[in-house]
C-alpha atoms as a PDB file:
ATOM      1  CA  UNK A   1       0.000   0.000   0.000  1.00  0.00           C
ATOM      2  CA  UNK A   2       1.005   3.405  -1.167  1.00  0.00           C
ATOM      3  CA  UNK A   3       0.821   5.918   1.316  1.00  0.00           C
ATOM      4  CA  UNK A   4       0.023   9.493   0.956  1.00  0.00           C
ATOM      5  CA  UNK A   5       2.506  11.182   1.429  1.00  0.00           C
ATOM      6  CA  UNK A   6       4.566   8.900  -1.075  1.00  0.00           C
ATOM      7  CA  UNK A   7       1.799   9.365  -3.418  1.00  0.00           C
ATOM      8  CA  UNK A   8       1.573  12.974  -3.765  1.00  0.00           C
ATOM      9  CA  UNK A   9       5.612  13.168  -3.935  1.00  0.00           C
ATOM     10  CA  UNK A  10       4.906  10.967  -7.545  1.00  0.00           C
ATOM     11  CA  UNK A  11       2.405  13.470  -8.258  1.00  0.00           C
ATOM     12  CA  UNK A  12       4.083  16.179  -7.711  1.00  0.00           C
ATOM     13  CA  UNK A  13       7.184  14.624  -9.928  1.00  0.00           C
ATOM     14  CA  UNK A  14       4.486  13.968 -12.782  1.00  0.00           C
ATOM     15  CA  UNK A  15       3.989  17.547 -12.214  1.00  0.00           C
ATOM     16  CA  UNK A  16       7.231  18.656 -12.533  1.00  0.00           C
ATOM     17  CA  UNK A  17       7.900  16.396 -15.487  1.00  0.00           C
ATOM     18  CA  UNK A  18       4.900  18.488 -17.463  1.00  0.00           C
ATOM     19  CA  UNK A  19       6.480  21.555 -16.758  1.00  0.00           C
ATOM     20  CA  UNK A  20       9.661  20.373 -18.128  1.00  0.00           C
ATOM     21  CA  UNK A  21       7.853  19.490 -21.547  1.00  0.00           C
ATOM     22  CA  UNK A  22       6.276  22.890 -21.484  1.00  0.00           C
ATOM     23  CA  UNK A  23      10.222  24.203 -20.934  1.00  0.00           C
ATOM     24  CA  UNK A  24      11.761  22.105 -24.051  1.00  0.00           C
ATOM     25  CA  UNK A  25       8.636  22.474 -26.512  1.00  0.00           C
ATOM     26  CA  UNK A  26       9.209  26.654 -26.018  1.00  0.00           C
ATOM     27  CA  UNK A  27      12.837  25.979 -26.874  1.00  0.00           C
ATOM     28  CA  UNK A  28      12.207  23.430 -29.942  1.00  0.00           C
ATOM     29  CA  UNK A  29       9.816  26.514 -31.117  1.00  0.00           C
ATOM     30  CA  UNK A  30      12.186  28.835 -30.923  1.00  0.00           C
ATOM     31  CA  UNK A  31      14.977  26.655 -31.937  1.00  0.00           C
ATOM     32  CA  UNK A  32      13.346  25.533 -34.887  1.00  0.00           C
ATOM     33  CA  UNK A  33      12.215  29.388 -35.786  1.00  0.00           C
ATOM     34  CA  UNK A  34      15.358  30.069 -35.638  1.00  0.00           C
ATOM     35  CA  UNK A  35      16.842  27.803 -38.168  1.00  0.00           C
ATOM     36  CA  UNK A  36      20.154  27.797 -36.743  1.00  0.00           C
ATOM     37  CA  UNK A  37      19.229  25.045 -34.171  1.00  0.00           C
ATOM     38  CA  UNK A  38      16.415  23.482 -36.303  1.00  0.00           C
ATOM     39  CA  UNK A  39      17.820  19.609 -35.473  1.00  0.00           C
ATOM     40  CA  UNK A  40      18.167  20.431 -31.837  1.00  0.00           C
ATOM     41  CA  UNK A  41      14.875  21.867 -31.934  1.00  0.00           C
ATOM     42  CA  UNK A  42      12.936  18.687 -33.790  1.00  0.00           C
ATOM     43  CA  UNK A  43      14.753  16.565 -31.286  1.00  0.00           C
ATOM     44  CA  UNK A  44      13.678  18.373 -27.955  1.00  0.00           C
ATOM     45  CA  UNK A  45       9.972  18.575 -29.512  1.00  0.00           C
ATOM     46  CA  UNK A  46      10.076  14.646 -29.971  1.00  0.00           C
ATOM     47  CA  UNK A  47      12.059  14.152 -26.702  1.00  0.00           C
ATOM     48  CA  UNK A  48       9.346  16.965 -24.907  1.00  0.00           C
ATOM     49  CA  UNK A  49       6.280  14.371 -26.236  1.00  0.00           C
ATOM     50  CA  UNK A  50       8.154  11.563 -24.997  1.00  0.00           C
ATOM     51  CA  UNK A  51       8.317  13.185 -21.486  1.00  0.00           C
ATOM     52  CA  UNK A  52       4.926  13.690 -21.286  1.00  0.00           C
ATOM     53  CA  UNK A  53       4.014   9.943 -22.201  1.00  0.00           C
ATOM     54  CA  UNK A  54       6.987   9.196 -19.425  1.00  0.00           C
ATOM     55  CA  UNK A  55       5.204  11.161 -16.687  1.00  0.00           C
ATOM     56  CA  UNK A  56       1.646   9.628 -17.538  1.00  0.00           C
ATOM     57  CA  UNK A  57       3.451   6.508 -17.204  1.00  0.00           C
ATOM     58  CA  UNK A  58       4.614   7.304 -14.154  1.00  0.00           C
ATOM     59  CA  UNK A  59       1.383   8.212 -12.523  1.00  0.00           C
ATOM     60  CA  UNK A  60      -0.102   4.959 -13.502  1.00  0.00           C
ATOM     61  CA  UNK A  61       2.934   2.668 -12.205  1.00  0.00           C
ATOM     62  CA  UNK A  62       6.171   4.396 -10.711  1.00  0.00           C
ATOM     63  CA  UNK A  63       8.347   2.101 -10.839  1.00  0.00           C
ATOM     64  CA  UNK A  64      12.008   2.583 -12.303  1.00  0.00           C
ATOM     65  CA  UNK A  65      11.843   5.860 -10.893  1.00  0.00           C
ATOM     66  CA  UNK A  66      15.155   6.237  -9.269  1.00  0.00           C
ATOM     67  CA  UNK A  67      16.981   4.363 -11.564  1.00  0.00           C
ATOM     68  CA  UNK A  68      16.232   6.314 -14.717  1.00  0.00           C
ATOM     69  CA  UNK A  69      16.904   9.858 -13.578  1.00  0.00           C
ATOM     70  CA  UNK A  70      19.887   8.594 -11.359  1.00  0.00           C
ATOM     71  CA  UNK A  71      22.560   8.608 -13.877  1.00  0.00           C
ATOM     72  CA  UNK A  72      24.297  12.660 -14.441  1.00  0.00           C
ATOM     73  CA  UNK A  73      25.937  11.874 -17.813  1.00  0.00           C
ATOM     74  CA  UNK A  74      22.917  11.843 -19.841  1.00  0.00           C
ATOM     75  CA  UNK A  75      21.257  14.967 -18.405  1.00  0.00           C
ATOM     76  CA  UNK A  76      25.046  16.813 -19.293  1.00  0.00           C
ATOM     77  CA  UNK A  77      25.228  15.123 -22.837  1.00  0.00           C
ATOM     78  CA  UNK A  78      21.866  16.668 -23.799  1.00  0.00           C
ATOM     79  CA  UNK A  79      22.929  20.338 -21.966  1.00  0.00           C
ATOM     80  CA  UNK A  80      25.863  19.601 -24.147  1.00  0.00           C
ATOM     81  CA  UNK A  81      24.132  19.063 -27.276  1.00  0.00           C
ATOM     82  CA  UNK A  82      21.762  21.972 -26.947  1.00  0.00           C
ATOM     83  CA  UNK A  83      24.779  24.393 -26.098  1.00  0.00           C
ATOM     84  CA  UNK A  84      26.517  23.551 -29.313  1.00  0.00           C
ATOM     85  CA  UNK A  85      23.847  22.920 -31.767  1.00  0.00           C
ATOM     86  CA  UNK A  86      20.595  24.682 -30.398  1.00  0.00           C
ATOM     87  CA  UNK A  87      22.008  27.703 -28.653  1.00  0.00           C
ATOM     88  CA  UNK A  88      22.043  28.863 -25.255  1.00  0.00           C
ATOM     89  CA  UNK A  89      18.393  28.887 -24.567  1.00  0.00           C
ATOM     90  CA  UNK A  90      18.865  24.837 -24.437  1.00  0.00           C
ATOM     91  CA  UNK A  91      20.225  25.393 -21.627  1.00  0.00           C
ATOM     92  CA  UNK A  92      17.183  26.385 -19.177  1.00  0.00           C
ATOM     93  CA  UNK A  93      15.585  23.352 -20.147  1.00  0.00           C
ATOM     94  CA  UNK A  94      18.656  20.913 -19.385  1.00  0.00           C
ATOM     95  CA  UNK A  95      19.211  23.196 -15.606  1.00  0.00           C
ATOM     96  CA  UNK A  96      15.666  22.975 -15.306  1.00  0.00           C
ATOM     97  CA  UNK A  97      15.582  19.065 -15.640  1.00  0.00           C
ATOM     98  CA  UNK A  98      18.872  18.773 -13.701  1.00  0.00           C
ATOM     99  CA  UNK A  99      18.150  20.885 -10.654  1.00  0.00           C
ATOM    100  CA  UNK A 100      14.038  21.171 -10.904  1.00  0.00           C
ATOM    101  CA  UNK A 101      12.877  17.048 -11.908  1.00  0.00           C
ATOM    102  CA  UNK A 102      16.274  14.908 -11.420  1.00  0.00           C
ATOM    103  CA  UNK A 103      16.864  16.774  -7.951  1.00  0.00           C
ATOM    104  CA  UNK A 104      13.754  16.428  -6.957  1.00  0.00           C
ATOM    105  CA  UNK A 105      13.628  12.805  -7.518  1.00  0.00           C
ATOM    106  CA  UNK A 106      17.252  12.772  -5.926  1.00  0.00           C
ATOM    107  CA  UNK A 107      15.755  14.596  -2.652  1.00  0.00           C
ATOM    108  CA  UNK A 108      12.720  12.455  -2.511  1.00  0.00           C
ATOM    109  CA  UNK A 109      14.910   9.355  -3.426  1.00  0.00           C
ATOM    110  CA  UNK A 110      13.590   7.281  -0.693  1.00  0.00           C
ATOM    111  CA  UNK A 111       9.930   7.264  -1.231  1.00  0.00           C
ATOM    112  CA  UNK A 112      10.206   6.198  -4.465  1.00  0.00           C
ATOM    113  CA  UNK A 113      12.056   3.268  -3.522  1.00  0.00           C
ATOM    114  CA  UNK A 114       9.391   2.932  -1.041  1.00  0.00           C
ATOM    115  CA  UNK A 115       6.928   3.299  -3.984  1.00  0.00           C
ATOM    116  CA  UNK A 116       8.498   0.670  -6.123  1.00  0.00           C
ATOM    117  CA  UNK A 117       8.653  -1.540  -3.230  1.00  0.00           C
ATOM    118  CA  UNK A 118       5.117  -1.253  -2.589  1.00  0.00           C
ATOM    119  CA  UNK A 119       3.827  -2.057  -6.159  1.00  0.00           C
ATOM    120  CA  UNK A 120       6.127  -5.012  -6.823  1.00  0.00           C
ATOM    121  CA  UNK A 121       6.360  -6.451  -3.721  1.00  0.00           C
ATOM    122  CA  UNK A 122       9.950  -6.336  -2.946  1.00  0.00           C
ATOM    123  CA  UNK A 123      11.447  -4.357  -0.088  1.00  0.00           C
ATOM    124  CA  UNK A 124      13.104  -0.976  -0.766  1.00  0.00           C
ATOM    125  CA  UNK A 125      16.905  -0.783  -1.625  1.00  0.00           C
ATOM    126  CA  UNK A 126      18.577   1.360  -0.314  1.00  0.00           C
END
């Protein structure tokens, strides 16, 4: 059993998630407008739609939380990639994930383990 507490920290994340996709579709607009970073642009819209589906998923089953926005490298790959080929304004988008949604699930790190645990049976690792 979920409790509530744990429950509205996975709602808030789903939360947080949709306000990331709100972030990186802006910057795909304006990227793409642009036409300097039109392929950074086209990616972040696709990537921005598959955030979306990611947080709906979420909601329904959170499991895998943790363990997806864990690793740093691919958060600073894509900050990377929006520096060089879809200008600067890639970058609120990548501190916004880093600091905003992967710290939060960071902070909160625990009760999704406690989450997972919960819906799978298993007991939380720590």
């Amino acid at each position: 059993m979920i409790n509530e507490s744990d429950r509205r920290i996975v709602e808030k994340l789903v939360s947080k998630m949709r306000t990331e996709s709100i972030i990186w579709i802006v910057i795909a607009i304006f990227q793409i407008l642009s036409l300097v970073g039109i392929v950074c642009g086209i990616y972040n819209l696709v990537v921005s739609i598959m955030n979306l589906n990611t947080a709906k998923r979420i909601r329904e089953y959170p499991v895998g939380v943790v363990r997806s926005f864990e690793p740093m490298a691919g958060s600073l790959i894509i900050m990377c990639l929006n520096i060089f080929l879809g200008a600067f304004i890639g970058i609120v988008g990548s501190l916004y994930h880093i600091f905003g949604v992967r710290g939060y699930v960071m902070d909160n790190r625990d009760a999704f383990l406690r989450v997972e645990a919960a819906l799978t049976g298993q007991s939380p690792a720590n």
